[in-house]
N, C-alpha and C. Protein backbone atom coordinates (compact mmCIF):
# COMPACT_ATOMS: atom_id res chain seq x y z
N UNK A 1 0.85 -1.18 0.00
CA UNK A 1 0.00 0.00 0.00
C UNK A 1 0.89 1.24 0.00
N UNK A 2 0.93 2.48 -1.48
CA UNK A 2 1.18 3.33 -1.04
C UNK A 2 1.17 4.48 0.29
N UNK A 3 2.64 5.45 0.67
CA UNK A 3 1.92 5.89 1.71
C UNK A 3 1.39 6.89 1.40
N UNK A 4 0.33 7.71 2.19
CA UNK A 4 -0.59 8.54 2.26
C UNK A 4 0.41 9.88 1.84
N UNK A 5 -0.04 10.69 1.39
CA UNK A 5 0.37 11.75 0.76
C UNK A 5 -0.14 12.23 -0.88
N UNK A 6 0.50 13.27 -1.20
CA UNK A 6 -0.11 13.49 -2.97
C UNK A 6 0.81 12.96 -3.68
N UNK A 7 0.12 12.58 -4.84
CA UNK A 7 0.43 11.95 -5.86
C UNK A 7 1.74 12.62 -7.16
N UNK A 8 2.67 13.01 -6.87
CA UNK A 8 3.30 13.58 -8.19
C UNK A 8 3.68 12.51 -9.10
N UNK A 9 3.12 13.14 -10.51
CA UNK A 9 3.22 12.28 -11.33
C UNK A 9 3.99 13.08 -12.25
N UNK A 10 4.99 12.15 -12.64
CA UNK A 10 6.15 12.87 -13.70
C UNK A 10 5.76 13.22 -15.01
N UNK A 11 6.17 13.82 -15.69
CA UNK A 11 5.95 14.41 -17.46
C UNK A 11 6.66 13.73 -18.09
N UNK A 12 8.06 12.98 -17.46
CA UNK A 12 8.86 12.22 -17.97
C UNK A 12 8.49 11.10 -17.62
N UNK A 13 8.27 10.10 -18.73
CA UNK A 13 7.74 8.47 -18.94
C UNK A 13 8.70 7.58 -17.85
N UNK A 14 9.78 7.65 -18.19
CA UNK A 14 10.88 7.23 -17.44
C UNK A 14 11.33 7.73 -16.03
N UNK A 15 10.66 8.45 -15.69
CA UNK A 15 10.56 8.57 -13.97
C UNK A 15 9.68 8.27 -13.00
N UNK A 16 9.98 7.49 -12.12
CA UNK A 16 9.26 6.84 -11.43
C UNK A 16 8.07 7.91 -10.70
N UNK A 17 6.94 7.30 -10.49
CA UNK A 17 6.26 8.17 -9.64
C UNK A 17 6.04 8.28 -8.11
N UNK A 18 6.21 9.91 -7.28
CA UNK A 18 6.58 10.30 -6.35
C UNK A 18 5.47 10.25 -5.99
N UNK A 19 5.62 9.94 -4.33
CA UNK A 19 4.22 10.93 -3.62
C UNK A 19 5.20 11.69 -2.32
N UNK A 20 4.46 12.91 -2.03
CA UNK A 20 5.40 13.71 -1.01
C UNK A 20 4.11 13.44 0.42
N UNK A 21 4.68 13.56 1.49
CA UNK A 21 4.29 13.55 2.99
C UNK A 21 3.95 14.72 2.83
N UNK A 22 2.58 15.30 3.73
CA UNK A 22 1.98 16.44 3.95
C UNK A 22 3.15 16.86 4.84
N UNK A 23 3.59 15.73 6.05
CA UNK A 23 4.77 16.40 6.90
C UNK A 23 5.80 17.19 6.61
N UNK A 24 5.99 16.01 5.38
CA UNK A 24 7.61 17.10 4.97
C UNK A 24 7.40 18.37 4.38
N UNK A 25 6.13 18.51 3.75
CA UNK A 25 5.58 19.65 2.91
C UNK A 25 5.60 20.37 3.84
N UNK A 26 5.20 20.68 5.31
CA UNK A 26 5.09 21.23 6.20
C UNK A 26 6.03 21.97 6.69
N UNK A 27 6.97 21.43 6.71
CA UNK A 27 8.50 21.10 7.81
C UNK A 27 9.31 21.76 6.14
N UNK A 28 8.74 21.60 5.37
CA UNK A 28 9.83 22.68 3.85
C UNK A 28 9.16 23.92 4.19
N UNK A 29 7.85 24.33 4.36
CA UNK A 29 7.44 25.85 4.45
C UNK A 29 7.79 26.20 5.54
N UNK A 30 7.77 25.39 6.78
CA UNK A 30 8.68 26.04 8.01
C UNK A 30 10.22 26.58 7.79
N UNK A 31 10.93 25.84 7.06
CA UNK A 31 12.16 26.14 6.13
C UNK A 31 12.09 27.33 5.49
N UNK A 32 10.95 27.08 4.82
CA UNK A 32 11.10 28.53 4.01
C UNK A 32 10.69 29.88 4.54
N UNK A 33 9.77 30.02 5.67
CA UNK A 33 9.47 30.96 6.14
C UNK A 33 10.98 31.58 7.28
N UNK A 34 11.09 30.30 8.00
CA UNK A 34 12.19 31.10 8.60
C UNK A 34 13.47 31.92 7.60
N UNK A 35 14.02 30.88 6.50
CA UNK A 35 14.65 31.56 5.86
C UNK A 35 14.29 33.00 5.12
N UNK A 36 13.02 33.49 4.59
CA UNK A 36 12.87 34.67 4.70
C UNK A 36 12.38 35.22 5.67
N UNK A 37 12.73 35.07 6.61
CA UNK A 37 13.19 36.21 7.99
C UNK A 37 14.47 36.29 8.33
N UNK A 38 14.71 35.07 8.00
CA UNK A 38 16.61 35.51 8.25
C UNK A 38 16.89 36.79 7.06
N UNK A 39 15.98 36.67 5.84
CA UNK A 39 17.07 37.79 4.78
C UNK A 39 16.31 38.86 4.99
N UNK A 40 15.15 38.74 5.48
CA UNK A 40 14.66 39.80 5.90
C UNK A 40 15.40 40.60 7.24
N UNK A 41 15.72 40.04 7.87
CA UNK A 41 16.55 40.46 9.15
C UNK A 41 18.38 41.14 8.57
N UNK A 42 18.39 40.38 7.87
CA UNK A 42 20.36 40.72 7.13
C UNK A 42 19.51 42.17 6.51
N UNK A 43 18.51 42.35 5.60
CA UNK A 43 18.69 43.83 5.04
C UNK A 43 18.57 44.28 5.76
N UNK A 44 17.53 44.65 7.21
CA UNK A 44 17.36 45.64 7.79
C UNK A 44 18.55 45.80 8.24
N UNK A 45 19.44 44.71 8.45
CA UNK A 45 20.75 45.17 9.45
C UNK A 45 21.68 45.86 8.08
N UNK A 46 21.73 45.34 6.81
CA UNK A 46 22.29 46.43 6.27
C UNK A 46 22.01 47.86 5.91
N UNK A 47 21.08 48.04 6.02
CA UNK A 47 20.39 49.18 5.69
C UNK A 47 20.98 50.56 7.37
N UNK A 48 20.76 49.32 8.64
CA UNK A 48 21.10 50.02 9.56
C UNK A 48 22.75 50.14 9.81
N UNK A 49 23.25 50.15 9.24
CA UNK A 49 24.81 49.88 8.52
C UNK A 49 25.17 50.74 7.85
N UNK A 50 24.37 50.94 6.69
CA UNK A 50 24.32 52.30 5.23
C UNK A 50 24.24 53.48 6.53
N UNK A 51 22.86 53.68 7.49
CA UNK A 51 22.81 54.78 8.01
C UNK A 51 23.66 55.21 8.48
N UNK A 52 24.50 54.37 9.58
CA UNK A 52 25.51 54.93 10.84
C UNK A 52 26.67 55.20 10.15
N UNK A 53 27.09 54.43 8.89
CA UNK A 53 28.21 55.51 8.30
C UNK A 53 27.87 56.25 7.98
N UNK A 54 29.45 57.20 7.56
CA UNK A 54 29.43 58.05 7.27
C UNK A 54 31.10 58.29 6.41
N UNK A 55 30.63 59.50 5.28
CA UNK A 55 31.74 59.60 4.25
C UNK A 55 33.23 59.93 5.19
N UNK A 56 34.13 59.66 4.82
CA UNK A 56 35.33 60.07 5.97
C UNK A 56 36.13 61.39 5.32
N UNK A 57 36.67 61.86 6.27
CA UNK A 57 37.12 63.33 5.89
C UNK A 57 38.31 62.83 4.98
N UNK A 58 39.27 63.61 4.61
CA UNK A 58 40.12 63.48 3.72
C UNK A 58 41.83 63.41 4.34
N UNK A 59 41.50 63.82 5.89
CA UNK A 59 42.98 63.24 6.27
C UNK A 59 42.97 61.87 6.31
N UNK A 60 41.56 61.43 6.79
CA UNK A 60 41.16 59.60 7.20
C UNK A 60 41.30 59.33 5.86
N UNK A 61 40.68 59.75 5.00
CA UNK A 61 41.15 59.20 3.21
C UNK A 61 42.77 58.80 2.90
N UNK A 62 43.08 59.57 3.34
CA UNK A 62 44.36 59.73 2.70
C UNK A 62 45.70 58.79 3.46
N UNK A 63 45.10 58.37 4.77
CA UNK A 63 45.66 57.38 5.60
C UNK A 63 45.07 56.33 5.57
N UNK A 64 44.09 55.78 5.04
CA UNK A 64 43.27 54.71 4.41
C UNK A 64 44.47 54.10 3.21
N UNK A 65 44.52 54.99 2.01
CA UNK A 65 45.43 54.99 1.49
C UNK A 65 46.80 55.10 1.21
N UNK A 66 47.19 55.37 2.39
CA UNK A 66 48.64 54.61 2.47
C UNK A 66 48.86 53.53 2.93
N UNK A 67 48.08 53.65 4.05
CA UNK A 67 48.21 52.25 4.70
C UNK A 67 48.13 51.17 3.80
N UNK A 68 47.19 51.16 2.89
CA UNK A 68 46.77 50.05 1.95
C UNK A 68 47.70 49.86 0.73
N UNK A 69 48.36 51.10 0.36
CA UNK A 69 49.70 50.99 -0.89
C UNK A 69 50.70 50.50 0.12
N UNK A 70 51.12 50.80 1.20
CA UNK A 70 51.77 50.84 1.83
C UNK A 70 52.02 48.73 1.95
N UNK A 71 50.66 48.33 2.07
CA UNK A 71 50.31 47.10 2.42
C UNK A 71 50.41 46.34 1.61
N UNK A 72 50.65 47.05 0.05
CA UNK A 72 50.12 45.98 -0.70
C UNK A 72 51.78 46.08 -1.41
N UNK A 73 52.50 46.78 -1.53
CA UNK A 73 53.91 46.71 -1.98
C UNK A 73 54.89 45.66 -1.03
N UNK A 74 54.61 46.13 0.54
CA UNK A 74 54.95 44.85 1.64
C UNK A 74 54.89 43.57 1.30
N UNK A 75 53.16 43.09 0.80
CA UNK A 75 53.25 41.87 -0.13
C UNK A 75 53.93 41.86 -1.33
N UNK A 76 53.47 42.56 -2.27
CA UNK A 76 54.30 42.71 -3.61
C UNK A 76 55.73 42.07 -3.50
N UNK A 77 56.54 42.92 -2.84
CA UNK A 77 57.85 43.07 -1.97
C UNK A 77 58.11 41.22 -1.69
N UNK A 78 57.17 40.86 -0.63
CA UNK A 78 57.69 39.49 -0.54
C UNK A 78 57.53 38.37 -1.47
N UNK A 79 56.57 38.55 -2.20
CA UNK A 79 56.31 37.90 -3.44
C UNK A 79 57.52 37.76 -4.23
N UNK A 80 57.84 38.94 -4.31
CA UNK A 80 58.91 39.11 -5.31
C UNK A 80 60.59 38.51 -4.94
N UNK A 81 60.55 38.65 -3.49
CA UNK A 81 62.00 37.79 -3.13
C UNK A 81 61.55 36.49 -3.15
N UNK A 82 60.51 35.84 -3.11
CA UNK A 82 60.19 34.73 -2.96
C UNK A 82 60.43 33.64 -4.39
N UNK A 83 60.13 34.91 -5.30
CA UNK A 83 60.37 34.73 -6.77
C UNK A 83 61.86 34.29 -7.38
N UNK A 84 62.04 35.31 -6.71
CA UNK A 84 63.64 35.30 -7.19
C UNK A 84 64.66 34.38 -6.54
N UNK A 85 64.12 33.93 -5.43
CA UNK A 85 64.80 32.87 -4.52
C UNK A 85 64.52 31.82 -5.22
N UNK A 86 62.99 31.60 -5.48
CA UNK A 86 63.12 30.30 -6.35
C UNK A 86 63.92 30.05 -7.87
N UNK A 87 63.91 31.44 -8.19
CA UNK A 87 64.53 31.19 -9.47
C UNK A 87 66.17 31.19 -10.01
N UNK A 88 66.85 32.14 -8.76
CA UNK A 88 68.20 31.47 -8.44
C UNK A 88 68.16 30.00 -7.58
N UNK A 89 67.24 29.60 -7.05
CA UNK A 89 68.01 28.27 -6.64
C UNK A 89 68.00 27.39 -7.75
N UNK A 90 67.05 27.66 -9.12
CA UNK A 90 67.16 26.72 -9.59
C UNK A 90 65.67 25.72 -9.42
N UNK A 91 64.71 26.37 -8.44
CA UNK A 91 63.60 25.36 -7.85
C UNK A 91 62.30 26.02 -9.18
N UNK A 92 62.21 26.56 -9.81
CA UNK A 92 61.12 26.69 -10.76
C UNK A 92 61.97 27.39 -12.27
């Protein structure tokens, strides 16, 4: 005896036919409802995010940007002995 539930019947000849549990049908919209409250909850928190910043003055600009050239030549920098070590030893 099939179990109790609805009947899905495929469009494709070659697939067997499903029936789904009212339960699980249940227990997927509980799934789905919480999950849109979770993304409902992430925008408001981005949105309350957008508000509390704010544009930064231009000394904070300008130390943003060193720091970060500053940061990224440091890597550059080790990359580059790392390079060259391998390529005088002979290892690439």
């Amino acid at each position: 005896m099939p179990e109790a539930g609805f009947l899905i019947l495929s469009a494709i000849p070659s697939l067997p036919v499903r029936f789904i549990n009212p339960c699980n049908l249940l227990i997927s919209m509980a799934f789905i409802q919480e999950a849109i409250i979770k993304i409902k909850s992430f925008f408001v928190e981005c949105v309350r995010v957008v508000r509390v910043t704010k544009k930064p003055d231009k000394a904070t600009y300008l130390t943003i940007v060193k720091v970060s050239a500053l940061g990224m030549a440091l890597i550059g920098g080790v990359g580059f002995i790392i390079a060259m070590i391998a390529i005088l030893t002979g290892l690439v």
